[in-house]
N, C-alpha and C. Protein backbone atom coordinates (compact mmCIF):
# COMPACT_ATOMS: atom_id res chain seq x y z
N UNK A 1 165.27 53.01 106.55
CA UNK A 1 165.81 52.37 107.72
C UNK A 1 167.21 51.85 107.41
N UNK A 2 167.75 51.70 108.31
CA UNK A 2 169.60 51.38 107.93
C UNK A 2 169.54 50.27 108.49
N UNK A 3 170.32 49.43 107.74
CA UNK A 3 170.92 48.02 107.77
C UNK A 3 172.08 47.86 108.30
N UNK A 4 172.49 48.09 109.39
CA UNK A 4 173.93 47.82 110.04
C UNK A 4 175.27 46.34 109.73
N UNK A 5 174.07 45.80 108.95
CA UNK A 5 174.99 44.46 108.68
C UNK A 5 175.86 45.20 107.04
N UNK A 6 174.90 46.06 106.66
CA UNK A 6 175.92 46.36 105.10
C UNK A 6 177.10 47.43 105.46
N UNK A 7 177.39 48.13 106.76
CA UNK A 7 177.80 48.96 106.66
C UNK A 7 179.48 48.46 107.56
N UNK A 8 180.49 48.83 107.24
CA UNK A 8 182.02 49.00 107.40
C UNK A 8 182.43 50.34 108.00
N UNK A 9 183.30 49.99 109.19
CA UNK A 9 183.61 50.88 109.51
C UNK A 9 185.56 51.17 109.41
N UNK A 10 185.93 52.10 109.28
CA UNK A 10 187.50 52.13 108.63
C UNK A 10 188.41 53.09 108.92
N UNK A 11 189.35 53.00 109.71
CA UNK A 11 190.24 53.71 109.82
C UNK A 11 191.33 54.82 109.07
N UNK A 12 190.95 55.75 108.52
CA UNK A 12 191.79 56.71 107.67
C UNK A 12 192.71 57.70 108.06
N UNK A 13 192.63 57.79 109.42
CA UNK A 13 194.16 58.63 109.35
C UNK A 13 194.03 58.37 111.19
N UNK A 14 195.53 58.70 111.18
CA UNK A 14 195.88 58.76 113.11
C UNK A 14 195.82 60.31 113.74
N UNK A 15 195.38 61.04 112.81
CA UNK A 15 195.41 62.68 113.55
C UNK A 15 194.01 63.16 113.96
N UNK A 16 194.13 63.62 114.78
CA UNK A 16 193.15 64.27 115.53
C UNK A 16 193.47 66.03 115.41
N UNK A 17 191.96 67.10 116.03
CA UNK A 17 192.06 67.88 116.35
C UNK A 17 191.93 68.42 117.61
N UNK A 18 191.86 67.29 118.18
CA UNK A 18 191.62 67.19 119.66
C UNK A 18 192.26 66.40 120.52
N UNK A 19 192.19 66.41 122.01
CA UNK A 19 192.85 65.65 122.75
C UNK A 19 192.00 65.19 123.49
N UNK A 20 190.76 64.53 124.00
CA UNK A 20 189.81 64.15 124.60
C UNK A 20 190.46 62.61 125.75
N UNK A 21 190.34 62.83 126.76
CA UNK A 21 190.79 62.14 127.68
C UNK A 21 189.98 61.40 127.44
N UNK A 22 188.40 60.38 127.42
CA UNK A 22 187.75 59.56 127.00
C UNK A 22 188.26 58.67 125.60
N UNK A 23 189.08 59.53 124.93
CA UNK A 23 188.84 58.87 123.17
C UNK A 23 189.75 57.39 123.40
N UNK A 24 188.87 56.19 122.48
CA UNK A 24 189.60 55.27 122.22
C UNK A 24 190.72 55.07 121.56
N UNK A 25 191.11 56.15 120.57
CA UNK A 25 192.24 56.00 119.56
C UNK A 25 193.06 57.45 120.34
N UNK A 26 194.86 57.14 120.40
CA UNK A 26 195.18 57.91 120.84
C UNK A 26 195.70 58.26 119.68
N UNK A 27 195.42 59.48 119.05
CA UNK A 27 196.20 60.22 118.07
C UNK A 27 197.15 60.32 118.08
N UNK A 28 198.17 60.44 116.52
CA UNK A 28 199.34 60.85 116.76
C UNK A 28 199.90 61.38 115.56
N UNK A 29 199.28 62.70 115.10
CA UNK A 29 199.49 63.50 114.29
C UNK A 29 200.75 63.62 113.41
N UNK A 30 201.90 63.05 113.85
CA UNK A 30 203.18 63.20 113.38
C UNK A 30 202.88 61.84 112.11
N UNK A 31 201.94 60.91 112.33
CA UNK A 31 202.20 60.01 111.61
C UNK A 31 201.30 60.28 109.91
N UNK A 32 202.06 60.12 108.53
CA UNK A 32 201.46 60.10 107.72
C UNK A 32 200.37 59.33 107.19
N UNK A 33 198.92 59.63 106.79
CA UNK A 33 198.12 58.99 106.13
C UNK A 33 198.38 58.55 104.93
N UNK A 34 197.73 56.30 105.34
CA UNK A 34 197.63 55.77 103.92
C UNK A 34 196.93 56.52 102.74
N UNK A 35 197.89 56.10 101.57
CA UNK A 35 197.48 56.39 100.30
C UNK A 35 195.83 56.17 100.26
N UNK A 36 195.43 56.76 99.62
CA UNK A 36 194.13 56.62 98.52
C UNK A 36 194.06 55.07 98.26
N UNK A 37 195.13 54.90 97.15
CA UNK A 37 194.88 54.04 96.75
C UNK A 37 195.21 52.33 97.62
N UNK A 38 195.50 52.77 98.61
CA UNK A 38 195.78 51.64 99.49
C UNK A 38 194.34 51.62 100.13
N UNK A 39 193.77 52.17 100.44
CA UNK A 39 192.83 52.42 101.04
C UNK A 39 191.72 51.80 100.17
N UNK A 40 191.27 52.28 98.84
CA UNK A 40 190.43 51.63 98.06
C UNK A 40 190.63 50.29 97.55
N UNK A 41 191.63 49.99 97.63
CA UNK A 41 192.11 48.42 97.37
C UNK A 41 191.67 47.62 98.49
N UNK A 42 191.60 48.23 99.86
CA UNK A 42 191.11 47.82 101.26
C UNK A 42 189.57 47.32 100.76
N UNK A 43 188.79 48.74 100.24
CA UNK A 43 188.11 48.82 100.03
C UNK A 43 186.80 47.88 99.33
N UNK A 44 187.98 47.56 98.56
CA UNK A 44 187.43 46.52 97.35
C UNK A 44 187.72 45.04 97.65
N UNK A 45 187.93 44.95 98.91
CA UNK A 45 188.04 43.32 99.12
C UNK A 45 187.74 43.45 100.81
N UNK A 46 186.45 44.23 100.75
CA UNK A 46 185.08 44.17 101.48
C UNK A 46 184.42 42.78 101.36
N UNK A 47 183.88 42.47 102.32
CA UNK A 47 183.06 41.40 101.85
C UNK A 47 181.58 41.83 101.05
N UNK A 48 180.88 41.02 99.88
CA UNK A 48 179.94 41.17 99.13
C UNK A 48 178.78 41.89 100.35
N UNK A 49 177.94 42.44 99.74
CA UNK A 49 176.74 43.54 100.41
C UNK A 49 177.34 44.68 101.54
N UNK A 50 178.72 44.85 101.63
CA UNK A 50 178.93 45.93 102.17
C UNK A 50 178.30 47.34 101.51
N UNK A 51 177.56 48.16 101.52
CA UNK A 51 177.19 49.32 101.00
C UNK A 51 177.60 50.42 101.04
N UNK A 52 177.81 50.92 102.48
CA UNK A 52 178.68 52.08 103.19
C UNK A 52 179.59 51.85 104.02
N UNK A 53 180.57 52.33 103.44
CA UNK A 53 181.95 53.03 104.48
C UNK A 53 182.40 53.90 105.50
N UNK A 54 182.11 53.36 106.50
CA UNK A 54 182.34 54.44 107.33
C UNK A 54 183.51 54.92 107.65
N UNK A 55 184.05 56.37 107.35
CA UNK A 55 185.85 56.87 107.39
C UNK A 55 185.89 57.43 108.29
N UNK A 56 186.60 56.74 109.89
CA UNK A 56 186.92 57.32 110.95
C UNK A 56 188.36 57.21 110.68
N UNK A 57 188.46 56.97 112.19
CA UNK A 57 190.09 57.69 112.57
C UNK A 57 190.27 57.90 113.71
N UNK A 58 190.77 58.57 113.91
CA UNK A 58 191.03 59.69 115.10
C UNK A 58 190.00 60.79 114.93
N UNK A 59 190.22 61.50 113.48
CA UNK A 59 189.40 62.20 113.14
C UNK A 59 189.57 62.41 111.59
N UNK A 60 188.77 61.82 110.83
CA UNK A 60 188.45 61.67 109.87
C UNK A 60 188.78 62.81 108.48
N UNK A 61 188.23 63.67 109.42
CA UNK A 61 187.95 65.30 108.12
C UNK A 61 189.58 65.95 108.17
N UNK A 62 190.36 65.27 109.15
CA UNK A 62 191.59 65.72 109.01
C UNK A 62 192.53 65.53 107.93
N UNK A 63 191.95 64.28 106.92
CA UNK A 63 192.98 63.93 105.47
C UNK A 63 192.75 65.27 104.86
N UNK A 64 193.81 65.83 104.44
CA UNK A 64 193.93 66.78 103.05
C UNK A 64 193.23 66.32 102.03
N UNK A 65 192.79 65.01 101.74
CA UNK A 65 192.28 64.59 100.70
C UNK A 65 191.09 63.87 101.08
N UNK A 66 190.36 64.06 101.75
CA UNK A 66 189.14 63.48 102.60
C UNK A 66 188.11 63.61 101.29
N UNK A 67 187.78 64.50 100.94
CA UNK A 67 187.15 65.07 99.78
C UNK A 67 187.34 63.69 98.42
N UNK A 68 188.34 63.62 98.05
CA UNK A 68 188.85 62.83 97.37
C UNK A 68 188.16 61.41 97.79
N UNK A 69 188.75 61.22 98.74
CA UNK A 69 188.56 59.83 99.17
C UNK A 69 187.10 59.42 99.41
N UNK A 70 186.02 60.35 99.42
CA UNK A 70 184.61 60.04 99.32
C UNK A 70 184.34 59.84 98.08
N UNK A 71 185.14 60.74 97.38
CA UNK A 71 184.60 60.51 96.09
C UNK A 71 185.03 59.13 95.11
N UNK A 72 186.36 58.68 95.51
CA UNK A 72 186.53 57.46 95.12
C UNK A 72 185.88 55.87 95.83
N UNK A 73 185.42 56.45 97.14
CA UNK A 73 184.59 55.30 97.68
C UNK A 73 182.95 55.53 97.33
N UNK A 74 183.00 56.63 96.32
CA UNK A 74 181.71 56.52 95.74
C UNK A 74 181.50 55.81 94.19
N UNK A 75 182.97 55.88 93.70
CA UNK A 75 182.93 55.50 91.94
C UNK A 75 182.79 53.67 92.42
N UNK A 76 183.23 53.22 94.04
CA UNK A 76 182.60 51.41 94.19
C UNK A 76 181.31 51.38 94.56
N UNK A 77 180.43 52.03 94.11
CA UNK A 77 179.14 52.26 94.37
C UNK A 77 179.20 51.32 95.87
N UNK A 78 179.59 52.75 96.62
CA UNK A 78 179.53 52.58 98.39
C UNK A 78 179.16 53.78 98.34
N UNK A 79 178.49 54.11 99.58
CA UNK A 79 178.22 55.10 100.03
C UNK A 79 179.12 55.33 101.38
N UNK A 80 179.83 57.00 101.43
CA UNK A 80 181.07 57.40 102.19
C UNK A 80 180.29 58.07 103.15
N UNK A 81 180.82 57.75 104.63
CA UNK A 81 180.25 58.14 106.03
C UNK A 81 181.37 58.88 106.62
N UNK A 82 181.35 60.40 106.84
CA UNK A 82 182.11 60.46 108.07
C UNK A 82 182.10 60.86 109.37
N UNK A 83 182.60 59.57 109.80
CA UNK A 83 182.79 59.51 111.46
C UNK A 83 183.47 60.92 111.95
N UNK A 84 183.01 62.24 112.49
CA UNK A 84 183.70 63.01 112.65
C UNK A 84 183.11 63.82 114.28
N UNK A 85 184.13 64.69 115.10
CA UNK A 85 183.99 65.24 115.59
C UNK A 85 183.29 66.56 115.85
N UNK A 86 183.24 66.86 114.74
CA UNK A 86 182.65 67.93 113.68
C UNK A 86 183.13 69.00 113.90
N UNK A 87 184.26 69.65 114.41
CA UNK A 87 184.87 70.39 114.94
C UNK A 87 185.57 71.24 113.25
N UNK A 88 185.91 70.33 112.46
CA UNK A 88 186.30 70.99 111.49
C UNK A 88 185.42 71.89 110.35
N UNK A 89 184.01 71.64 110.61
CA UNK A 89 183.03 71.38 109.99
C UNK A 89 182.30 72.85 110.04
N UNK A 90 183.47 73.46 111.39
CA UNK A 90 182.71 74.99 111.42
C UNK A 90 183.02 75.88 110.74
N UNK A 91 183.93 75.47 109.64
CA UNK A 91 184.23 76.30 108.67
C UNK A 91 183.68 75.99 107.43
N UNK A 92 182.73 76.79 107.18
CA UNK A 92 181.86 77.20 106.40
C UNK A 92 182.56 76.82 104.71
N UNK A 93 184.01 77.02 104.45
CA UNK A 93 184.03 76.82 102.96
C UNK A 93 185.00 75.28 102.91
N UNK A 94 185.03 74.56 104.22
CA UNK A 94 185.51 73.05 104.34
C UNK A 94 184.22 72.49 103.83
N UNK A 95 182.88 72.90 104.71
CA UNK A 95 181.57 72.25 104.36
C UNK A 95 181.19 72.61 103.08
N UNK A 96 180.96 73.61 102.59
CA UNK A 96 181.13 73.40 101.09
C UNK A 96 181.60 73.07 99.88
N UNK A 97 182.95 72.48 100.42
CA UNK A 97 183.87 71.48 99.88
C UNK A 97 183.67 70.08 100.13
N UNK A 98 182.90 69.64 100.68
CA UNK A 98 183.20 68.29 101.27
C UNK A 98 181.79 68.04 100.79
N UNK A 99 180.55 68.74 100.97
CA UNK A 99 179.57 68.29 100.88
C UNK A 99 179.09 68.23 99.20
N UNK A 100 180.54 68.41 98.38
CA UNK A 100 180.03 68.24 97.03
C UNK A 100 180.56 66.85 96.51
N UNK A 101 181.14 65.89 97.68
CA UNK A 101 181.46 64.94 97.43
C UNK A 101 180.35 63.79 97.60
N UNK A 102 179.25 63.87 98.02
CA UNK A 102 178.24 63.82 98.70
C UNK A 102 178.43 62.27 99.57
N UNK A 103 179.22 63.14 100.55
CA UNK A 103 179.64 61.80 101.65
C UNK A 103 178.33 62.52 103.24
N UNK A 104 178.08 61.28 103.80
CA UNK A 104 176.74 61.91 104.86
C UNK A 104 177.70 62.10 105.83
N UNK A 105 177.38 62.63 106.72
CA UNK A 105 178.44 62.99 107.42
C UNK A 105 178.00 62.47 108.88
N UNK A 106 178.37 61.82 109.87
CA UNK A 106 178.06 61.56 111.22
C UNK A 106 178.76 62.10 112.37
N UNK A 107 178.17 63.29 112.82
CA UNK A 107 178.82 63.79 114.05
C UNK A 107 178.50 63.15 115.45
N UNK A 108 179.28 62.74 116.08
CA UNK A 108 179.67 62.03 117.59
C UNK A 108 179.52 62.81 118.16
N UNK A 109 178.38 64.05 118.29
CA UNK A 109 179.06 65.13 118.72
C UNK A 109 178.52 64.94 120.91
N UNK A 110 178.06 63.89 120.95
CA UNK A 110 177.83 64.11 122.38
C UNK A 110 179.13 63.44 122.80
N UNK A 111 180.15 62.58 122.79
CA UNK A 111 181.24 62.40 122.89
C UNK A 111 181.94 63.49 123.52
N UNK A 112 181.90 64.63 123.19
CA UNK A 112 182.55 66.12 123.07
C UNK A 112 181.91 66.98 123.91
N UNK A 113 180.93 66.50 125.11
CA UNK A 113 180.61 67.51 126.04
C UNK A 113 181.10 68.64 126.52
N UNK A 114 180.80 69.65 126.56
CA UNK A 114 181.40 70.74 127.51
C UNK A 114 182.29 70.15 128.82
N UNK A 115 181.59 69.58 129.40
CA UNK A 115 182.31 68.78 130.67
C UNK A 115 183.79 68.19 130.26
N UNK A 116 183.82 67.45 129.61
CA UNK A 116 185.07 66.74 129.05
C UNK A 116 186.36 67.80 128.98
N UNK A 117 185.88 68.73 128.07
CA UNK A 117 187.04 69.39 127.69
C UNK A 117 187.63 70.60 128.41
N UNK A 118 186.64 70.76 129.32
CA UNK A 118 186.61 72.37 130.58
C UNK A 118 185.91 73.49 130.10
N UNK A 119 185.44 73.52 128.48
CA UNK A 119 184.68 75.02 128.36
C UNK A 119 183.91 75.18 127.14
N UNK A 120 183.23 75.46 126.83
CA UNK A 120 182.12 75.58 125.15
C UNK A 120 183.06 76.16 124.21
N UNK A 121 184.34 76.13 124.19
CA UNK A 121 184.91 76.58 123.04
C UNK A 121 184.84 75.28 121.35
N UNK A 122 185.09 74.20 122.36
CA UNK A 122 184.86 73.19 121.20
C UNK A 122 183.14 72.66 120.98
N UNK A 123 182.49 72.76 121.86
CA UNK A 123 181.30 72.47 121.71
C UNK A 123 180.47 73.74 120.73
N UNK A 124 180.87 74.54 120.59
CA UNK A 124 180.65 75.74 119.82
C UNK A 124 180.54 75.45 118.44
N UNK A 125 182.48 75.25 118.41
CA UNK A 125 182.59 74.81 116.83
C UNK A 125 182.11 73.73 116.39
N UNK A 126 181.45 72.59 117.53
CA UNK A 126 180.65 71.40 116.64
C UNK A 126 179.64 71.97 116.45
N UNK A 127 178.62 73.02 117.36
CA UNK A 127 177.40 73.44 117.16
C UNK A 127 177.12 73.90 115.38
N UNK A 128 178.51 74.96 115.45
CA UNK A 128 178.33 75.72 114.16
C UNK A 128 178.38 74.43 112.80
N UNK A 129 179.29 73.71 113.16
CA UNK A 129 179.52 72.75 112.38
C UNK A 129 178.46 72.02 111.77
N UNK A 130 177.46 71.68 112.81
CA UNK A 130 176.27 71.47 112.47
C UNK A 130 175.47 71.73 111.78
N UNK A 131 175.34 72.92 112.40
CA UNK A 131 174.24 74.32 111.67
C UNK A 131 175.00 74.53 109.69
N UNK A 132 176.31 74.39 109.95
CA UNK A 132 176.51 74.76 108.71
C UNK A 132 176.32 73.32 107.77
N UNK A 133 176.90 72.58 108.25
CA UNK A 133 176.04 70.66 107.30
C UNK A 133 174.33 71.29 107.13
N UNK A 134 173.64 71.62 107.72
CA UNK A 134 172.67 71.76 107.71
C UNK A 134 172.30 72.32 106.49
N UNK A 135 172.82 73.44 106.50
CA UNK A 135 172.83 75.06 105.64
C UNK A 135 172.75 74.32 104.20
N UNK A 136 174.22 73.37 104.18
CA UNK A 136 174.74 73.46 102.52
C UNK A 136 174.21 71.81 102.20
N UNK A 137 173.36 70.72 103.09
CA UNK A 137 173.76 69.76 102.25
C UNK A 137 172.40 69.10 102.94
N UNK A 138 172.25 69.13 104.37
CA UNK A 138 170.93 68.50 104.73
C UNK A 138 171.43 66.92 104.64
N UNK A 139 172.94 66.35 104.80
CA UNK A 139 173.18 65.17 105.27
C UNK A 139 173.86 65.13 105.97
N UNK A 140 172.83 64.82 107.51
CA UNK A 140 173.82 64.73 108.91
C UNK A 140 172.71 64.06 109.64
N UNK A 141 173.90 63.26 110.16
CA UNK A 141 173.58 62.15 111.43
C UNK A 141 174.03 62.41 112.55
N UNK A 142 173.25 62.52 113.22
CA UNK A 142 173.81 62.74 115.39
C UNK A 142 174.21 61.22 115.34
């Protein structure tokens, strides 16, 4: 059972892969993501019994170094969440990259209705996205 009081939620980058007229954060891709190490310094002056991190954003899986950054919010014995759209997730050798960081991954994916966006092109790639978390790692949260 999950404890919502241990868990943090955290902002890691302003880019998105999407434009969703609903979303709370308006992306803005032009802007560069904080360092790593700014980020784990954030990290580390958590308050005591924080456990997991949750790494949103705009959209999360968009750092070049996302991979990385689970893995260093794993050496503070935290456990790394990502808040994602899952849109990136349908590529089969991202998910096998990411899922050796062993961060759980949480897709929003009803956020992302067909309705919202005008057509199953993005609801597709969260589907597959899914199916493929599934395939390689068996850690995913609706």
């Amino acid at each position: 059972m999950w404890n919502f009081n241990n868990f943090i939620l955290t902002e890691v980058t302003d880019r998105c892969n999407l434009e969703c007229p609903h979303c709370y954060h308006l992306p803005d891709n032009k802007i560069k993501d904080v360092s790593i190490e700014s980020l784990v310094e954030r990290f580390t002056n958590y308050p005591d019994g924080i456990q997991h991190v949750v790494l949103a954003g705009a959209e999360s899986s968009l750092r070049k170094d996302i991979k990385e950054l689970c893995i260093e919010v794993s050496k503070l014995n935290k456990t790394p969440h990502l808040l994602t759209n899952g849109v990136r997730f349908a590529d089969e050798d991202f998910v096998k990259e990411i899922t050796t960081a062993e961060c759980d991954i949480i897709i929003n994916i009803g956020l992302n209705h067909k309705d919202y966006l005008g057509n199953n092109t993005i609801r597709n790639k969260q589907l597959k996205g899914i199916e493929n978390i599934n395939r390689h790692s068996g850690i995913l949260s609706y």
